[in-house]
Each structure stands twice: as C-alpha cells, then as structure tokens.
Protein backbone atom coordinates (compact mmCIF):
# COMPACT_ATOMS: atom_id res chain seq x y z
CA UNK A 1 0.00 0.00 0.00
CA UNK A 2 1.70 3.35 -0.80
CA UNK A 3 0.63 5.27 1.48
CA UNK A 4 1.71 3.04 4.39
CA UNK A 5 4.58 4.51 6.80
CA UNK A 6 7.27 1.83 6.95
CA UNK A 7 8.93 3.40 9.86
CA UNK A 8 8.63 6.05 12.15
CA UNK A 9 11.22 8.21 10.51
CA UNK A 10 9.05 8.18 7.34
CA UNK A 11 5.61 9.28 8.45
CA UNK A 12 2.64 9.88 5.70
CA UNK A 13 1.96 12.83 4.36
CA UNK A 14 -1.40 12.10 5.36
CA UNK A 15 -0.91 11.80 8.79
CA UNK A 16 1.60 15.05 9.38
CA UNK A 17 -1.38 17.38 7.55
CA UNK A 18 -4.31 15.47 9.72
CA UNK A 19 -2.49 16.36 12.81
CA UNK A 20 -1.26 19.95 11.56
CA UNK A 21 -4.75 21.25 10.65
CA UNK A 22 -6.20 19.01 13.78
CA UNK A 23 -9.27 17.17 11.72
CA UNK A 24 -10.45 14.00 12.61
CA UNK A 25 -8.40 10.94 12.86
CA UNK A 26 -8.28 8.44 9.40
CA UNK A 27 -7.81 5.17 10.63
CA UNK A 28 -5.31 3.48 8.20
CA UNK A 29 -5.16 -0.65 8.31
CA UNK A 30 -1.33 -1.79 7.99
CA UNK A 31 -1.53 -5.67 7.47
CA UNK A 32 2.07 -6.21 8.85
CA UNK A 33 1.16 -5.08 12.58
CA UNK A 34 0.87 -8.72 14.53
CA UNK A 35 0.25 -6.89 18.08
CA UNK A 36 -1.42 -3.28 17.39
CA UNK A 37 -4.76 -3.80 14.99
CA UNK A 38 -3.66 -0.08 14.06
CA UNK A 39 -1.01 2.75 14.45
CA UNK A 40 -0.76 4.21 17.17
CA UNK A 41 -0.98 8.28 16.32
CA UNK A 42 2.03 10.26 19.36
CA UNK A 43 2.33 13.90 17.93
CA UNK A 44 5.48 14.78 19.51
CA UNK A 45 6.76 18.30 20.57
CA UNK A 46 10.85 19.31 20.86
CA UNK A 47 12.20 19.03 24.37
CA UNK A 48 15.68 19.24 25.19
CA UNK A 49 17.50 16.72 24.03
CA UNK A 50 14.29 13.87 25.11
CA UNK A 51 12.33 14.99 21.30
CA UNK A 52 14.52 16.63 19.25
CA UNK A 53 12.87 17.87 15.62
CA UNK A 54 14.72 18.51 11.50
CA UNK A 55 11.81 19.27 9.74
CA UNK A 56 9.94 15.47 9.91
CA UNK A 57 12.08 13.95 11.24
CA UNK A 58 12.63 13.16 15.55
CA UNK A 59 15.01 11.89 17.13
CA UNK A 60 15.40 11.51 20.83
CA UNK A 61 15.08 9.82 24.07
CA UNK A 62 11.30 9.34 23.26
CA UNK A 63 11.29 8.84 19.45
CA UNK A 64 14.24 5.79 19.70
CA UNK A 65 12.13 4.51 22.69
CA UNK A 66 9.39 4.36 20.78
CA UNK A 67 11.24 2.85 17.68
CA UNK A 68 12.86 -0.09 19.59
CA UNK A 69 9.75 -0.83 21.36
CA UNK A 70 7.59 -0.56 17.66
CA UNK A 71 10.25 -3.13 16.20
CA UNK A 72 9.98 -5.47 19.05
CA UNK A 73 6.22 -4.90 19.98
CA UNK A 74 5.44 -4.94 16.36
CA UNK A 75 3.42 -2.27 16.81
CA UNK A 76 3.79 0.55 14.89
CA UNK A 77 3.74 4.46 15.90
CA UNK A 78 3.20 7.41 13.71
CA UNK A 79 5.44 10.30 14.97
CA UNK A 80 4.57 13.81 13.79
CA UNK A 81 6.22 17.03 15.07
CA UNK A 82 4.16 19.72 16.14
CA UNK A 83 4.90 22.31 19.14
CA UNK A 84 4.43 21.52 22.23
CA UNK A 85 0.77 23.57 22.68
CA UNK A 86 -0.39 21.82 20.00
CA UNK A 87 0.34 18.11 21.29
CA UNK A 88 -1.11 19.24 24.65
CA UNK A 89 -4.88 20.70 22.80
CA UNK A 90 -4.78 17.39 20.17
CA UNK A 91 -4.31 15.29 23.48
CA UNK A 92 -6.84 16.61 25.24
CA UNK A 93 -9.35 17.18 22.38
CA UNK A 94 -9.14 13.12 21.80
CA UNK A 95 -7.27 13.78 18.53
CA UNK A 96 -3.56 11.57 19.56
CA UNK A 97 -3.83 8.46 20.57
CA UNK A 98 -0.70 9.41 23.42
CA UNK A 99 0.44 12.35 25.56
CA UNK A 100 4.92 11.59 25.78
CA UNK A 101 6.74 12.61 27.69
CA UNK A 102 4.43 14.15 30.28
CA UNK A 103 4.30 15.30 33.92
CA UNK A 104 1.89 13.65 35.64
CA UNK A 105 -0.87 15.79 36.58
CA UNK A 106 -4.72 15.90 37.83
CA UNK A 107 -5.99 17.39 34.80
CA UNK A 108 -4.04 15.17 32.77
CA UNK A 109 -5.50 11.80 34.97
CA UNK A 110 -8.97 12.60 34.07
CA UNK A 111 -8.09 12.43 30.18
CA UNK A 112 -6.02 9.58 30.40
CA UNK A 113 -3.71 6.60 31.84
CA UNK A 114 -0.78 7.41 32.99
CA UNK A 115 2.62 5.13 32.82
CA UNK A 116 5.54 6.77 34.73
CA UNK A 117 8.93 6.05 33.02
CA UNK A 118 11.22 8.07 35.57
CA UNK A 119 11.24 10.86 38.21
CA UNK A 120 11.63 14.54 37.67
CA UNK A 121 11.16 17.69 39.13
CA UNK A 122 10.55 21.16 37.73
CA UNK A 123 13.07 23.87 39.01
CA UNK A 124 13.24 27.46 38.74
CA UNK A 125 16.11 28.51 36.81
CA UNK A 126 18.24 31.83 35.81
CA UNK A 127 21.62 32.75 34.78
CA UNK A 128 24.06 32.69 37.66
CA UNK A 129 23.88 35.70 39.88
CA UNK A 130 24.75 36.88 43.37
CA UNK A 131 22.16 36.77 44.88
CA UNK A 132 19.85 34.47 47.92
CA UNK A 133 18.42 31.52 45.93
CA UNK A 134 13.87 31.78 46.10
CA UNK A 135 12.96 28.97 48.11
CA UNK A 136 8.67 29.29 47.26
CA UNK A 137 6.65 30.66 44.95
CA UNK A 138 5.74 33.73 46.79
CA UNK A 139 9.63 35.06 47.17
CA UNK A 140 9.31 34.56 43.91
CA UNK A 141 6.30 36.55 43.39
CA UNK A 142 7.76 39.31 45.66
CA UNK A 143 10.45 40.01 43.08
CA UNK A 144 8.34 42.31 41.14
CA UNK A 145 10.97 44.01 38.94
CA UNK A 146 11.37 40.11 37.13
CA UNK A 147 10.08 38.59 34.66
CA UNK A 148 9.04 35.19 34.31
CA UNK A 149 8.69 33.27 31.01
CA UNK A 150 8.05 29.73 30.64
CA UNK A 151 6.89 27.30 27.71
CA UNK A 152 3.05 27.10 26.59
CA UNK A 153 1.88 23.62 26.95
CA UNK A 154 4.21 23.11 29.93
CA UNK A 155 2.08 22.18 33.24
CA UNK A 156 3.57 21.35 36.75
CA UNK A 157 0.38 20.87 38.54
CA UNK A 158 -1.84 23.30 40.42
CA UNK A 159 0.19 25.38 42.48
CA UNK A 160 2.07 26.08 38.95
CA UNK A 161 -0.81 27.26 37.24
CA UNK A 162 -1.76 29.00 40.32
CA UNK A 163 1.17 30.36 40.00
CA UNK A 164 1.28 31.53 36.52
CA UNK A 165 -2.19 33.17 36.76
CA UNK A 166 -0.33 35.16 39.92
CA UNK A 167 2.36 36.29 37.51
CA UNK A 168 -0.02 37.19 35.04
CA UNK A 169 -1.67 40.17 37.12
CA UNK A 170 1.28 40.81 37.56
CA UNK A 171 1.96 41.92 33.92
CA UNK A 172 5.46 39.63 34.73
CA UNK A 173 4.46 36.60 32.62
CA UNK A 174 5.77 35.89 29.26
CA UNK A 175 4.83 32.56 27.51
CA UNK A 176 7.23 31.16 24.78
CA UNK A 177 6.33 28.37 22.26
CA UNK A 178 9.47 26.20 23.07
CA UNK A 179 12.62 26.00 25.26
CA UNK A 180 15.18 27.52 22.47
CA UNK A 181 13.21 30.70 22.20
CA UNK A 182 12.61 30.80 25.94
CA UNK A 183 16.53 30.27 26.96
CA UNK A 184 16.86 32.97 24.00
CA UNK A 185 14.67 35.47 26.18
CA UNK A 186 16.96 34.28 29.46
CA UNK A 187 20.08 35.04 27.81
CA UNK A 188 19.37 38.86 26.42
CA UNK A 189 18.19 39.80 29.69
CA UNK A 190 14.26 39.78 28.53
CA UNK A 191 13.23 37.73 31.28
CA UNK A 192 15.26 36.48 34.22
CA UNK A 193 13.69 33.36 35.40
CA UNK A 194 11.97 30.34 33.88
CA UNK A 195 10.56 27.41 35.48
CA UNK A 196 10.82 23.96 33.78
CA UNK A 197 12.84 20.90 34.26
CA UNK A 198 16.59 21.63 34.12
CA UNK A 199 17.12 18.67 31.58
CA UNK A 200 14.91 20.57 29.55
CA UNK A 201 16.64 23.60 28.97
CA UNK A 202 20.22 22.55 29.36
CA UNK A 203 18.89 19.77 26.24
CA UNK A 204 17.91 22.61 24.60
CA UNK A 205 20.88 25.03 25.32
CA UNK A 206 23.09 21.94 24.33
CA UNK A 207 21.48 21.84 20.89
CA UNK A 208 21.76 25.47 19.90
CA UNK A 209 24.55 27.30 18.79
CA UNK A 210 23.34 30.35 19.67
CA UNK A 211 22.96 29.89 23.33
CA UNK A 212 25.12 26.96 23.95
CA UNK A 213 27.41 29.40 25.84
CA UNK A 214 24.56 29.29 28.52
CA UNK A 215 25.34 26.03 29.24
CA UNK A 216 27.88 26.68 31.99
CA UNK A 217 25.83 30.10 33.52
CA UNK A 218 22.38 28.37 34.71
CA UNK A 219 21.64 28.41 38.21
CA UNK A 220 18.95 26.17 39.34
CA UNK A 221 16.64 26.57 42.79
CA UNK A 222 14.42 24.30 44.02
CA UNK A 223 11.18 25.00 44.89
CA UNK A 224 8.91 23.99 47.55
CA UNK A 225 5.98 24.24 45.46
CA UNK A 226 7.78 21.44 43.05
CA UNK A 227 9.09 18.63 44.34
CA UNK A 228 10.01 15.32 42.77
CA UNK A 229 7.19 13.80 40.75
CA UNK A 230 7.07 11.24 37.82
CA UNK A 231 7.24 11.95 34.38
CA UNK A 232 6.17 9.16 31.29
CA UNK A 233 3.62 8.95 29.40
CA UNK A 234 -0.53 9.57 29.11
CA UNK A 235 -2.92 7.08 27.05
CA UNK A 236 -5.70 8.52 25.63
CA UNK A 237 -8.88 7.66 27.69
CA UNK A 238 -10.85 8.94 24.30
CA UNK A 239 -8.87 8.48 21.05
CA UNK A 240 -8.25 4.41 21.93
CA UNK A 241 -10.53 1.96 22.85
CA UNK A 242 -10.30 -0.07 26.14
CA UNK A 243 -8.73 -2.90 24.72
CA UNK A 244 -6.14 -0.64 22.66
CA UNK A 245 -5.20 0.54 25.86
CA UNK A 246 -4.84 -2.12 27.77
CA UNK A 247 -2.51 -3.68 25.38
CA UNK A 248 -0.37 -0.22 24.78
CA UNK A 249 -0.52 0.06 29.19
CA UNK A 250 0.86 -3.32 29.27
CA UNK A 251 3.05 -2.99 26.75
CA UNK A 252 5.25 0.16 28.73
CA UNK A 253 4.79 -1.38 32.01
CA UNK A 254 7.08 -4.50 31.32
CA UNK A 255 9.78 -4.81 32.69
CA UNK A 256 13.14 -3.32 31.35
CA UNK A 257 11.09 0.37 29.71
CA UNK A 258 11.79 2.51 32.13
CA UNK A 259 15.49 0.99 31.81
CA UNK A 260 15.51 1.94 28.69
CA UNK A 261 14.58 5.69 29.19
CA UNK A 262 17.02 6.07 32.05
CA UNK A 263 19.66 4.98 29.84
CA UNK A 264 18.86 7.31 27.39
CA UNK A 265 19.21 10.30 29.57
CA UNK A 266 22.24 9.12 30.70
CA UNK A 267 23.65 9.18 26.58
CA UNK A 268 21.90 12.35 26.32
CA UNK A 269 22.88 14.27 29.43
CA UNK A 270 25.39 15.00 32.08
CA UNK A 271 25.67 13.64 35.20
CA UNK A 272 25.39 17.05 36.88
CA UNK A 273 22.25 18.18 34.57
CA UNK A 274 20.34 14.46 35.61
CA UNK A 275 20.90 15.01 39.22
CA UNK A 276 19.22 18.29 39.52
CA UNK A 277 16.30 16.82 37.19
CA UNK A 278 15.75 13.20 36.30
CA UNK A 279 15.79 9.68 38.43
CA UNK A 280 14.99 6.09 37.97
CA UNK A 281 12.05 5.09 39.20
C-alpha cells in the first residue's frame, strides 16, 4: 500500500497534515502489525534533548524509545512534530492516541492513563547571579521588577498554574512556544527566570549554537511548590478503545522500559544536569 509509513522516521503525508490542521483521525489498516490492529498516532513536541525535531524527522530519548519498542512490539507508531501547545490541545481534544513525555498531573488523569517512566522535578532557573536563591513561589512573586517566562503547553500541577495566573496580574508573565526561544529570552536579559525541568533547557541550550554558551551560567533553585514527581507517558482515555489501551498500558509497564529511558538520559545528558532533574524510578 503506498501510502503506508514503513517506519517512524518516514511518516505519511497524510498523517503530518491530519495532525497539523487538527481534523479528525483516518484510521489506516497496515496488514504487517501482529500486536497493534492499528497505528498508534504520538504527535510529539521538541524538548531538550528527550524529542529533538529537522523538519519530519525526531530523534530523541522518546522517538528511539518508541522505535525499539515498535520493532519489538510490532506495533507501529506514527510520529509527527508539532509544538508543544499543539500536542497538549490534540491530546486533550481526543485527537492523539498518546500524551509523551508528560508530567503527571490531575488534569491530565482525568483524560487519560498514565505510565511513569522516571522521576523529575521542575526547578526554577536563571543565569548565575549573586544573589539568595527563592525557596517558594511567593519570594518569587515578591520580586516584582522580574520577569518570568516559561513554555506554553508546559504544566507542573496546580500550584504552577496557580502560580502563573499570579504572575499574570502581575503583567510579569511571558509565555514562549518552546525552550530555544525561551533560553533565548533568558540570555538577552528579557526575562530572568523560567521554570521547567533543568534537563529541559540545558537539552535545549546543548542543541543550539546560539545559546550553547549558557550552558555553563544556569543556576537552578528548588522549589517547595515542586518537588520530585514522575514523568512518562498519558494514554488517551478517548482516542483508543479499552482494549487498545490495555494492550499499549501493558506494553510500557514491562519490565526493562523505564530501563531503557534512564539509559537514554544518561547518553543524552550530564551527570550534573540528571541530578538536579531526572531519576529512575
């Protein structure tokens, strides 16, 4: 069949404009999946170095995961790039059949499953300064001559959107489609502070000449509002069926994925990056 995707670093032209202009899923029968009855549709946003995008094609922590597991599942995903605002509405609209990688979240629990692959934990971060590290959100609040920007799409839970709406009566909030532009904003002296994991910006920073001299000048605080969580994946409570998802839930839980991710980090990133950030479960 020619319009059939033989891997994931070849989508269909079909699928990258469904999910681009968000219409309705076109379910597409591939007679070589044994395990998955149909592909799996994962729109995936860049994120450090986990989702990395050139044009259609993704690499990554995430995308090689979810190649090795497709070639030993046989069960096929369809990866399509789109930014990271756009993942989060087509997720929660019932338009992508997965939410990766993802925070976990109460919002997020009432759309969908959630498989935890490691621990993180969102930080606030700024270039390295004298000054006496924020411990909470409201020291942080108190510094009214700051800015704050941080990544559309991005959500750490309540207090963090509590604390966003805070900074946005503020008039201190500034919301950036993606890390690069947002670590762009950091460096000239736009905004001072963002809040996201660290692996996600230093991934980022790491990746782009133009502000890989950051990579050396972040300072990271840790908040009490944001302490360690997990961080995996979401199946869609909508967009599959039940037994769909039971097969993809069991299918991450075995034994040996969440290896798999941790290992990638540790290719990806350094040691003192993962320890502010990322742990195995």
């Amino acid at each position: 069949m020619t319009t059939t995707c033989h891997t994931i670093r070849h989508r269909c032209a079909r699928s990258l404009l469904r999910l681009a202009l968000a219409g309705p899923l076109i379910l597409v029968a591939f007679s070589a999946l044994a395990d998955c009855a149909r592909v799996i549709e994962v729109p995936l946003a860049p994120i450090g170095l986990s989702v990395t995008s050139s044009g259609t094609l993704l690499s990554g922590i995430y995308p090689e995961l979810l190649e090795t597991l497709g070639a030993r599942e046989k069960c096929q995903f369809s990866l399509v790039p789109v930014p990271r605002s756009r993942q989060e509405f087509l997720f929660e609209s019932g338009q992508a059949d997965m939410l990766i990688p993802a925070s976990r979240t109460p919002k997020r629990d009432q759309l969908g499953v959630f498989i935890p692959l490691v621990r993180n934990r969102a930080m606030l971060i700024s270039i390295r300064a004298p000054r006496v590290p924020f411990k909470n959100f409201q020291e942080l609040l108190d510094a009214k001559s700051s800015r704050v920007a941080v990544v559309r799409g991005f959500d750490y839970g309540p207090a963090y959107q509590g604390l966003l709406l805070a900074l946005q009566k503020q008039g201190r909030l500034v919301q950036e489609v993606d890390a690069i532009s947002l670590a762009r904003l950091l460096k000239s002296g736009v905004v001072a502070y963002t809040i996201m994991a660290p692996s996600i910006l230093a991934g980022s920073v790491q990746a782009d000449a133009r502000i890989e001299d950051l990579s050396d000048k972040l300072q990271y605080d840790a908040m009490q509002e944001l302490p360690w969580g997990e961080s995996g994946l979401y199946l869609s409570n909508t967009a599959l069926n039940e037994q769909e998802r039971a097969q993809l839930q069991e299918m991450f839980q075995r034994s040996g994925v969440s290896d798999l991710v941790w290992k990638g980090f540790q290719r990806y990133y350094r040691t003192e990056v993962l320890k502010e950030s990322i742990r195995p479960l």
